[in-house]
C-alpha atoms as a PDB file:
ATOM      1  CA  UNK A   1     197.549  35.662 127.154  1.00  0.00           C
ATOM      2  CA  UNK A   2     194.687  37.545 125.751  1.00  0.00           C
ATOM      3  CA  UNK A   3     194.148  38.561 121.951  1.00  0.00           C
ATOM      4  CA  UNK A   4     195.031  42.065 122.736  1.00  0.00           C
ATOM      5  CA  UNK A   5     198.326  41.441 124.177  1.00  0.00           C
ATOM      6  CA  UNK A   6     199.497  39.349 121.565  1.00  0.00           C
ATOM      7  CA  UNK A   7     198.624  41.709 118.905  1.00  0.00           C
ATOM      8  CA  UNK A   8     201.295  44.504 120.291  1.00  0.00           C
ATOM      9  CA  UNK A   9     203.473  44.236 117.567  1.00  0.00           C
ATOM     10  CA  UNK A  10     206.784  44.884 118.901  1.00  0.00           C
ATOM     11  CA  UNK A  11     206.993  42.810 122.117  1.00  0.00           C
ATOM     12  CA  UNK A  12     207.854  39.460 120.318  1.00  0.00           C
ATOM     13  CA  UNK A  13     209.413  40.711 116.882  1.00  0.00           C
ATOM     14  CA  UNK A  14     211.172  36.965 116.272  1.00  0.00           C
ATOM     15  CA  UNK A  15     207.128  35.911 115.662  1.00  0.00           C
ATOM     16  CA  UNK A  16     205.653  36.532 111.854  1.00  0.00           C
ATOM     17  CA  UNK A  17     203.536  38.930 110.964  1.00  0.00           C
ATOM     18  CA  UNK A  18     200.151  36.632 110.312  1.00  0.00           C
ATOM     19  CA  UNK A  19     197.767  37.813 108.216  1.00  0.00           C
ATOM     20  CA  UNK A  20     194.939  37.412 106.483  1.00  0.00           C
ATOM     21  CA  UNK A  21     193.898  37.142 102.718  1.00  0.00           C
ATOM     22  CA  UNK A  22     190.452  38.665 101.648  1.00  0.00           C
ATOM     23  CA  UNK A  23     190.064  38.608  97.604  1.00  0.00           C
ATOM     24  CA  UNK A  24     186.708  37.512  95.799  1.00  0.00           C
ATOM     25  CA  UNK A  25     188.959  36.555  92.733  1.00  0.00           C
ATOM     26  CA  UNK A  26     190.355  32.111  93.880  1.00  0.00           C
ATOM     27  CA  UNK A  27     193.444  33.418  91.721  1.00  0.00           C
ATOM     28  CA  UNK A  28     194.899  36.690  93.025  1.00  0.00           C
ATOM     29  CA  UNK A  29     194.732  34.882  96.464  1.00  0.00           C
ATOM     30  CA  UNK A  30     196.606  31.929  95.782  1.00  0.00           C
ATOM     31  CA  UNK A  31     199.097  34.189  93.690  1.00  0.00           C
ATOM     32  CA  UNK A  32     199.521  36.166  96.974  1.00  0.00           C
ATOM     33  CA  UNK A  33     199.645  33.148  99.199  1.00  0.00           C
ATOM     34  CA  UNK A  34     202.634  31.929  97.274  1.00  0.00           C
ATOM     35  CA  UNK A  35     204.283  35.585  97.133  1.00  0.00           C
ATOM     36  CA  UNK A  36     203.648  36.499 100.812  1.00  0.00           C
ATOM     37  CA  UNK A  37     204.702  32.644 101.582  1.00  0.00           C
ATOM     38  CA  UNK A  38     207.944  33.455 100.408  1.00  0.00           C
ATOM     39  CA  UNK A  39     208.574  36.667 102.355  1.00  0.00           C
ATOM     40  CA  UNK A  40     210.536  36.333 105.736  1.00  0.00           C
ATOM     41  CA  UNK A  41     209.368  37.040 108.705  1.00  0.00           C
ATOM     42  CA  UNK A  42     205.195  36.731 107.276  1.00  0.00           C
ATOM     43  CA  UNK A  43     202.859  33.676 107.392  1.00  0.00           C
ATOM     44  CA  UNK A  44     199.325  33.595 105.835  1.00  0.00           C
ATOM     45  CA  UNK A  45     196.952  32.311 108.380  1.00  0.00           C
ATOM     46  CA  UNK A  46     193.981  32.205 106.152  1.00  0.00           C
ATOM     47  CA  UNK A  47     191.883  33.314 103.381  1.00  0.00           C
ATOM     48  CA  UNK A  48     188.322  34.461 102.609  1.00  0.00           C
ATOM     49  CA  UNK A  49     186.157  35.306  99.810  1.00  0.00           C
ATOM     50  CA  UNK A  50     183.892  37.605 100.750  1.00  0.00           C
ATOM     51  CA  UNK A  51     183.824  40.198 103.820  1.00  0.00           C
ATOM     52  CA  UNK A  52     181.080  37.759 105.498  1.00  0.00           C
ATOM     53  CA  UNK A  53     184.200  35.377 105.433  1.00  0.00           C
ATOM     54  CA  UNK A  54     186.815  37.825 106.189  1.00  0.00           C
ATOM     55  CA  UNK A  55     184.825  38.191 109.856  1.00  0.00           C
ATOM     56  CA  UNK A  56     184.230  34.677 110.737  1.00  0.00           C
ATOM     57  CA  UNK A  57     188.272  34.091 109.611  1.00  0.00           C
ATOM     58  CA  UNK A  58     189.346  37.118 111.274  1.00  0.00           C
ATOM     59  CA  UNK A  59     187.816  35.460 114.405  1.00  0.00           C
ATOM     60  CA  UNK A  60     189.045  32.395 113.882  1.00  0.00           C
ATOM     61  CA  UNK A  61     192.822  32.952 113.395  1.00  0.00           C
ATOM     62  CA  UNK A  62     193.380  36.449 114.635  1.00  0.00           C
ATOM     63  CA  UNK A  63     195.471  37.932 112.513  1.00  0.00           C
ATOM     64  CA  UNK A  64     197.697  40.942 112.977  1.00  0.00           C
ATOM     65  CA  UNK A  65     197.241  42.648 109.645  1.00  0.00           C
ATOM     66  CA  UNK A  66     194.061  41.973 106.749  1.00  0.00           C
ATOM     67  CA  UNK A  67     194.541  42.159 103.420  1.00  0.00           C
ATOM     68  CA  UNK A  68     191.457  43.668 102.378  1.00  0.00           C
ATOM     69  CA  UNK A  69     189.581  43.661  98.903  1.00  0.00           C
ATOM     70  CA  UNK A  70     187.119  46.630  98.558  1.00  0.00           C
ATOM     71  CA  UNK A  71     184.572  45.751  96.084  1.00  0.00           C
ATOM     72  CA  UNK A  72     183.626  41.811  97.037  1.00  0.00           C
ATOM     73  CA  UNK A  73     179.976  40.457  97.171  1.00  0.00           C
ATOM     74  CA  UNK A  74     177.545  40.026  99.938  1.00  0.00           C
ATOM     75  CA  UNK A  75     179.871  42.640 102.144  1.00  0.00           C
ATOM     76  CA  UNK A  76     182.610  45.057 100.526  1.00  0.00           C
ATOM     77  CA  UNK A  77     185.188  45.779 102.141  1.00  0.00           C
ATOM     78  CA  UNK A  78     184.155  49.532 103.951  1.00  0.00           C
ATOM     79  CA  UNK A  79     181.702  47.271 105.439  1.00  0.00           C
ATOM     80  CA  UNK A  80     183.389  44.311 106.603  1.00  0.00           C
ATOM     81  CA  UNK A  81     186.638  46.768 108.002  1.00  0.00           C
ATOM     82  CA  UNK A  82     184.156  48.325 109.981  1.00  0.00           C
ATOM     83  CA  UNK A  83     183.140  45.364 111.448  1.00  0.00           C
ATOM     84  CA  UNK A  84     186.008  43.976 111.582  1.00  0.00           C
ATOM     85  CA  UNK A  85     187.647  46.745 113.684  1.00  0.00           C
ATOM     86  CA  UNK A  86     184.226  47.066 116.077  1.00  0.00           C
ATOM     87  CA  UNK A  87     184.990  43.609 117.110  1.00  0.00           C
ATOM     88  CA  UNK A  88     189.161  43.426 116.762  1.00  0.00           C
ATOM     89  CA  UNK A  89     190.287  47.196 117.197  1.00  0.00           C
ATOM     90  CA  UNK A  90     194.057  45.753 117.521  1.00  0.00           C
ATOM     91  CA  UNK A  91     194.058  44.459 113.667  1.00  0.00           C
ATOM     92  CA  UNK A  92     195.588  46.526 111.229  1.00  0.00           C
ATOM     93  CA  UNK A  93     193.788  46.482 107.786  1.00  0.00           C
ATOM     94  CA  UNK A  94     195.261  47.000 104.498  1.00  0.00           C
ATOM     95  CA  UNK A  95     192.879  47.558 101.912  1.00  0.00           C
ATOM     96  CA  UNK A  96     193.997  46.537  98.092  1.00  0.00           C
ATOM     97  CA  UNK A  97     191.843  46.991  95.274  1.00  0.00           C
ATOM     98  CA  UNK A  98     191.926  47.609  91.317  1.00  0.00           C
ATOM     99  CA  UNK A  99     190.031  50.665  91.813  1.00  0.00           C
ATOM    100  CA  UNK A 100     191.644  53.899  93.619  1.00  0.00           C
ATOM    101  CA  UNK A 101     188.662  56.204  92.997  1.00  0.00           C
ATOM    102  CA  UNK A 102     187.963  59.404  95.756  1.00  0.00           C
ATOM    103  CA  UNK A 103     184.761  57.017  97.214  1.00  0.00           C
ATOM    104  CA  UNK A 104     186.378  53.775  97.890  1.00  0.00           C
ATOM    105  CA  UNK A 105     189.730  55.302  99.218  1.00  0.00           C
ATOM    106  CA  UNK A 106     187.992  57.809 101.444  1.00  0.00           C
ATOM    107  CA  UNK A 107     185.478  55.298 102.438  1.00  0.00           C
ATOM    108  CA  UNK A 108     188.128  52.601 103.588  1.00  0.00           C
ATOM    109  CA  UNK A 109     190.309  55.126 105.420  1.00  0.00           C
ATOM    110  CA  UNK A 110     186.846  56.130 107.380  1.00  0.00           C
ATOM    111  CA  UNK A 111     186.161  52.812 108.260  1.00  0.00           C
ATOM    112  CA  UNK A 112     189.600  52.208 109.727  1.00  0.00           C
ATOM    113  CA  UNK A 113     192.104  50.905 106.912  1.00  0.00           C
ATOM    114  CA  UNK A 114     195.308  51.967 107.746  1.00  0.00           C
ATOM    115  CA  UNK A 115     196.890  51.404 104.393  1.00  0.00           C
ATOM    116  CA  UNK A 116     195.354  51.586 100.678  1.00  0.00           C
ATOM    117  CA  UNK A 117     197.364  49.288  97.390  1.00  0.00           C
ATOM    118  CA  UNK A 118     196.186  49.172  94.272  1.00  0.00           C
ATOM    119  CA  UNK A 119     195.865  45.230  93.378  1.00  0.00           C
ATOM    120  CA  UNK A 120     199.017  45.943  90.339  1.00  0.00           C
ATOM    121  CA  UNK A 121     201.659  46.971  92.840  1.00  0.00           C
ATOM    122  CA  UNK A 122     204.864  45.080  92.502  1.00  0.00           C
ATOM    123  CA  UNK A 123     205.088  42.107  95.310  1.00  0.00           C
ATOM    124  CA  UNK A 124     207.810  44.091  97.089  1.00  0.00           C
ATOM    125  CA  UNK A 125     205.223  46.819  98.115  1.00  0.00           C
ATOM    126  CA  UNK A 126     202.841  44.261  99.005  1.00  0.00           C
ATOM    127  CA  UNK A 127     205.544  43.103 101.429  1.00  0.00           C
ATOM    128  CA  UNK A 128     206.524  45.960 102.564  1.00  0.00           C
ATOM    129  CA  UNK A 129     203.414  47.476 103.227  1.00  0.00           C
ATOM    130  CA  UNK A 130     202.281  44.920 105.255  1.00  0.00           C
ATOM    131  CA  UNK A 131     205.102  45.369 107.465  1.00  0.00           C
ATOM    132  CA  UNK A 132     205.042  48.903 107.340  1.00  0.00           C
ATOM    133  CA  UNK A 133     201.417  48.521 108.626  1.00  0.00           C
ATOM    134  CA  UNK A 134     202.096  45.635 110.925  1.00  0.00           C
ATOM    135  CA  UNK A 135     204.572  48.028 112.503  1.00  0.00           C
ATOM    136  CA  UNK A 136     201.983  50.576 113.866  1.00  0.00           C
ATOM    137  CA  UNK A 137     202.355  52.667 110.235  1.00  0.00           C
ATOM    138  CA  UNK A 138     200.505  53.918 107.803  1.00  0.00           C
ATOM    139  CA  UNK A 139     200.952  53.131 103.844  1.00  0.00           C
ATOM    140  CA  UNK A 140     199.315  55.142 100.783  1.00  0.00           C
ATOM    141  CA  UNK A 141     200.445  53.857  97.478  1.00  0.00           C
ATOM    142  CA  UNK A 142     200.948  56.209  94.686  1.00  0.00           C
ATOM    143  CA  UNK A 143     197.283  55.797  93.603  1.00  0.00           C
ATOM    144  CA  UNK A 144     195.481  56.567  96.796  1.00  0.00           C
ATOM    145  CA  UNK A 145     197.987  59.627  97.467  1.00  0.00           C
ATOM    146  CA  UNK A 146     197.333  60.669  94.026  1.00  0.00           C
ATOM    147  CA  UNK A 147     193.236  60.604  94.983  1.00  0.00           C
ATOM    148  CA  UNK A 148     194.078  62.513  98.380  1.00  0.00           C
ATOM    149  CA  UNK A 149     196.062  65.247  96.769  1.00  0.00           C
ATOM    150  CA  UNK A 150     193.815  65.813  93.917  1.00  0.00           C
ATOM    151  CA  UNK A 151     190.705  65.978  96.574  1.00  0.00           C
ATOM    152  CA  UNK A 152     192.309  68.643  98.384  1.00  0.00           C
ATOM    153  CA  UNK A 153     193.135  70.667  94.969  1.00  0.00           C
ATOM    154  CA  UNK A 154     189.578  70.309  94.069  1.00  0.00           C
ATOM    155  CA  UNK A 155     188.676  70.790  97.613  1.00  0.00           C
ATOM    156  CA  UNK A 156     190.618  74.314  97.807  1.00  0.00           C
ATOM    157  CA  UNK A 157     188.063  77.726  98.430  1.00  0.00           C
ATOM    158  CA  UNK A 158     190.898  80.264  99.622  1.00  0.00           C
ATOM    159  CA  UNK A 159     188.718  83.049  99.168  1.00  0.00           C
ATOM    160  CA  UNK A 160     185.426  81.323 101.217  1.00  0.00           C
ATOM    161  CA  UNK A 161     184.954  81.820 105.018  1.00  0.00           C
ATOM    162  CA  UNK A 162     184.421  78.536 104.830  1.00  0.00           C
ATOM    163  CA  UNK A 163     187.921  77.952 103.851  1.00  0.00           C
ATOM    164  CA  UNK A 164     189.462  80.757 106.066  1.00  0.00           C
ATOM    165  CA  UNK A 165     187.562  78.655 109.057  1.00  0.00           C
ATOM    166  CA  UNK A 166     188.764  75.126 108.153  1.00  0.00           C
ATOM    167  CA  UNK A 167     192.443  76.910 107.595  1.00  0.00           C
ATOM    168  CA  UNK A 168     192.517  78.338 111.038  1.00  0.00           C
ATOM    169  CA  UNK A 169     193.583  74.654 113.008  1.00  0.00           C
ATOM    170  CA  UNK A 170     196.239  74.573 110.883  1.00  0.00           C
ATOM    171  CA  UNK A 171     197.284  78.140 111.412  1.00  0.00           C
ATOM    172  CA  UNK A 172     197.028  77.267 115.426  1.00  0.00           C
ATOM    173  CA  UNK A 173     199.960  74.354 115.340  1.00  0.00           C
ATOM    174  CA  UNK A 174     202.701  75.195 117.226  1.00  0.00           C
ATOM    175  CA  UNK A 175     206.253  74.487 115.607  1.00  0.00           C
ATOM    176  CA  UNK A 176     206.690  71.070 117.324  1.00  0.00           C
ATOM    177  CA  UNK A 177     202.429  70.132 116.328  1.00  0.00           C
ATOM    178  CA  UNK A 178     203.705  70.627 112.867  1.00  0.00           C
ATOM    179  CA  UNK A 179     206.710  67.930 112.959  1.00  0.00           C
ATOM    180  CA  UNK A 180     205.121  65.567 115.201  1.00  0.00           C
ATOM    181  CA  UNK A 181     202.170  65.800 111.900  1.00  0.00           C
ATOM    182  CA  UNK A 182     204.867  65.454 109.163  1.00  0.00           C
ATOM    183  CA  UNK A 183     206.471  62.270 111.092  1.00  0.00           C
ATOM    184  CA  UNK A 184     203.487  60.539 111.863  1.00  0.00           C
ATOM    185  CA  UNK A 185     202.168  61.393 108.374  1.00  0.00           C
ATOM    186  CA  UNK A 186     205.623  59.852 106.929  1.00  0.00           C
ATOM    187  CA  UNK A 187     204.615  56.584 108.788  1.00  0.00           C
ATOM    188  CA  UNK A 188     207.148  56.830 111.512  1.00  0.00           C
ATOM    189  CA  UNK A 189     206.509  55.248 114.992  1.00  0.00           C
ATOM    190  CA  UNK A 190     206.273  57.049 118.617  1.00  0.00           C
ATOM    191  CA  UNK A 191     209.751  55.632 119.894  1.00  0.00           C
ATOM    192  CA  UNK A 192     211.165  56.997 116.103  1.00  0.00           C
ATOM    193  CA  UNK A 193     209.376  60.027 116.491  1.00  0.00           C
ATOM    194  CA  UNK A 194     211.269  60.469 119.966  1.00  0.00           C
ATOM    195  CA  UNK A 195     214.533  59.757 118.753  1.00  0.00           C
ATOM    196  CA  UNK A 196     214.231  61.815 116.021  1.00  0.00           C
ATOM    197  CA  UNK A 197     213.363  65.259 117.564  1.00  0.00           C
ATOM    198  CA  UNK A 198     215.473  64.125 120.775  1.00  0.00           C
ATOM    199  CA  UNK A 199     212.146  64.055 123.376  1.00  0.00           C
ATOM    200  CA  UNK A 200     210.650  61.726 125.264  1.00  0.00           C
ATOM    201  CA  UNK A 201     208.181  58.636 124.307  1.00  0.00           C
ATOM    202  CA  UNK A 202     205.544  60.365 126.291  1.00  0.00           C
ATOM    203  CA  UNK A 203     206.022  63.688 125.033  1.00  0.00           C
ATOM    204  CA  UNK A 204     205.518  62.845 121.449  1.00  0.00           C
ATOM    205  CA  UNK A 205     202.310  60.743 122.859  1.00  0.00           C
ATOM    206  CA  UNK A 206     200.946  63.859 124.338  1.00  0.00           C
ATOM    207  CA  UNK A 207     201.795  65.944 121.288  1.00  0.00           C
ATOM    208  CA  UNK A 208     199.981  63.161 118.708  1.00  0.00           C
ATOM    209  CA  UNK A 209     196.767  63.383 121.281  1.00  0.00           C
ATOM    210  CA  UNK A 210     196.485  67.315 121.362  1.00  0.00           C
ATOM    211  CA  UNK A 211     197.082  67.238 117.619  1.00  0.00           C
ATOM    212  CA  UNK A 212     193.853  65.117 117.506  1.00  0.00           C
ATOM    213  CA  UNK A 213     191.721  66.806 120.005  1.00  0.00           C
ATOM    214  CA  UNK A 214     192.885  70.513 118.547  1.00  0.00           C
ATOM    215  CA  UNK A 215     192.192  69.317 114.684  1.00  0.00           C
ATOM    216  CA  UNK A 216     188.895  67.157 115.990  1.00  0.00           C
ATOM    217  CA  UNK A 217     190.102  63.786 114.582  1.00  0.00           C
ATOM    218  CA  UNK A 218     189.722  60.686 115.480  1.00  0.00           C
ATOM    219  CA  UNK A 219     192.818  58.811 114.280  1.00  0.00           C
ATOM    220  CA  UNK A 220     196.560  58.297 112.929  1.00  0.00           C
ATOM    221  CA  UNK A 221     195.036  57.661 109.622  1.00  0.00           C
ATOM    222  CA  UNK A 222     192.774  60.835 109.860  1.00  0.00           C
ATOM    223  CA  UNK A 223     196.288  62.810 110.711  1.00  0.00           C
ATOM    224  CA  UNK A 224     197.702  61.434 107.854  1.00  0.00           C
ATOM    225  CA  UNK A 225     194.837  62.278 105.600  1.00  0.00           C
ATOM    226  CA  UNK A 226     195.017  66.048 107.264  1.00  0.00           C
ATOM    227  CA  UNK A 227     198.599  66.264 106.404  1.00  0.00           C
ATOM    228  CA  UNK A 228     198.073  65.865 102.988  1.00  0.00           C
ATOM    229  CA  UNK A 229     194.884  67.520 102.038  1.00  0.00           C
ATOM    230  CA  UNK A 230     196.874  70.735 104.077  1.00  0.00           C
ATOM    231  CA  UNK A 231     199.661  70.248 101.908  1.00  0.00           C
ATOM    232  CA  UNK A 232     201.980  69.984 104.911  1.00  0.00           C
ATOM    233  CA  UNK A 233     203.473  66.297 103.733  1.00  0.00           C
ATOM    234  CA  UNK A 234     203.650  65.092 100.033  1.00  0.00           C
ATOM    235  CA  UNK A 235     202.834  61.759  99.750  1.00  0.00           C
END
């Protein structure tokens, strides 16, 4: 069985999530090897220091999900995500930092994170991001959704053309567009999605690519990040 196939979270749910610790600081990852130890159902495969480490581990144990530092030596962690992702597109990473500024957040949701934490969040949101994420989701704690809202108030021009232009995708969603957004913005999966608004699997697929191609984004994280700075899901 190839990498790719065993990474389809889903297929085998009985299996743990594995993942993978990336922390410069020796004591907030053994602190989160004992708490993520003691979850159910999750099994820490490895750790690294640095993102230099995080790739060669990565490699090594292919993990489903990375918990990722941002600010480490030799390679942060926009960098290393980035490369990570170039060279494992299946893993889901989680970035978790001390620091929830509009740089770092924006900069690991560009390179691919599909979660942000600030490092003080209580173990149970540690553990249920990473299953949120593991799950095909996407998690913003309260810091990063703070960041994203307060970019998009700072962000607002109603009376530009600029911002009658970058307004006018939004004004072009049909009805359904604009659930199939909230949903996927709320973290929900395709089959949930389905279920939900009582279509089909494929239908909601086809809906989440023309939302894409009609707002010019490139991912479920970008959709997310679209939702809020619209102000069409509060985080």
């Amino acid at each position: 069985m190839d990498a790719t196939s065993r990474n389809r979270w889903g297929e085998e749910p009985s299996e743990p999530i594995r993942v993978l610790l990336v922390d410069d600081e020796e004591r907030i990852r053994r602190a989160l090897t004992r708490t993520l130890g003691a979850s159910q159902g999750i099994r820490v495969v490895g750790t690294a220091a640095d993102g230099v480490e995080a790739l060669n581990a990565a490699e090594r144990w292919n993990p489903d999900v990375v918990l990722m530092d941002v600010k480490m030596p030799r390679m942060d962690g926009i960098e290393a995500t980035r490369k990570l992702l170039e060279r494992q597109p299946w893993i889901k990473v989680l970035a978790m930092s001390g620091f929830s500024d509009e740089e770092l957040v924006d900069g690991m949701l560009e390179a691919g994170a599909v979660g942000y934490l600030d490092k003080l969040s209580p173990s149970e949101e540690i553990v249920a991001a990473i299953r949120h994420v593991a799950q095909g989701g996407c998690y913003l704690g309260p810091e990063a959704s703070a960041v994203l809202v307060a970019e998009k108030r700072e962000g607002a021009r109603p009376e530009t053309a600029q911002a009658k232009e970058e307004d006018a995708p939004r004004s072009n969603l049909s009805p359904r567009e604009r659930e199939v957004l909230r949903l996927v913005a709320e973290g929900k999966e395709t089959k949930e999605i389905a279920v939900e608004l009582g279509v089909s699997v494929w239908s909601v697929y086809r809906t989440r690519q023309g939302l894409l191609e009609k707002l010019g984004l490139g991912s479920t994280v970008e959709l997310v990040r679209y939702a809020v700075r619209n102000g069409m899901f509060k985080p």
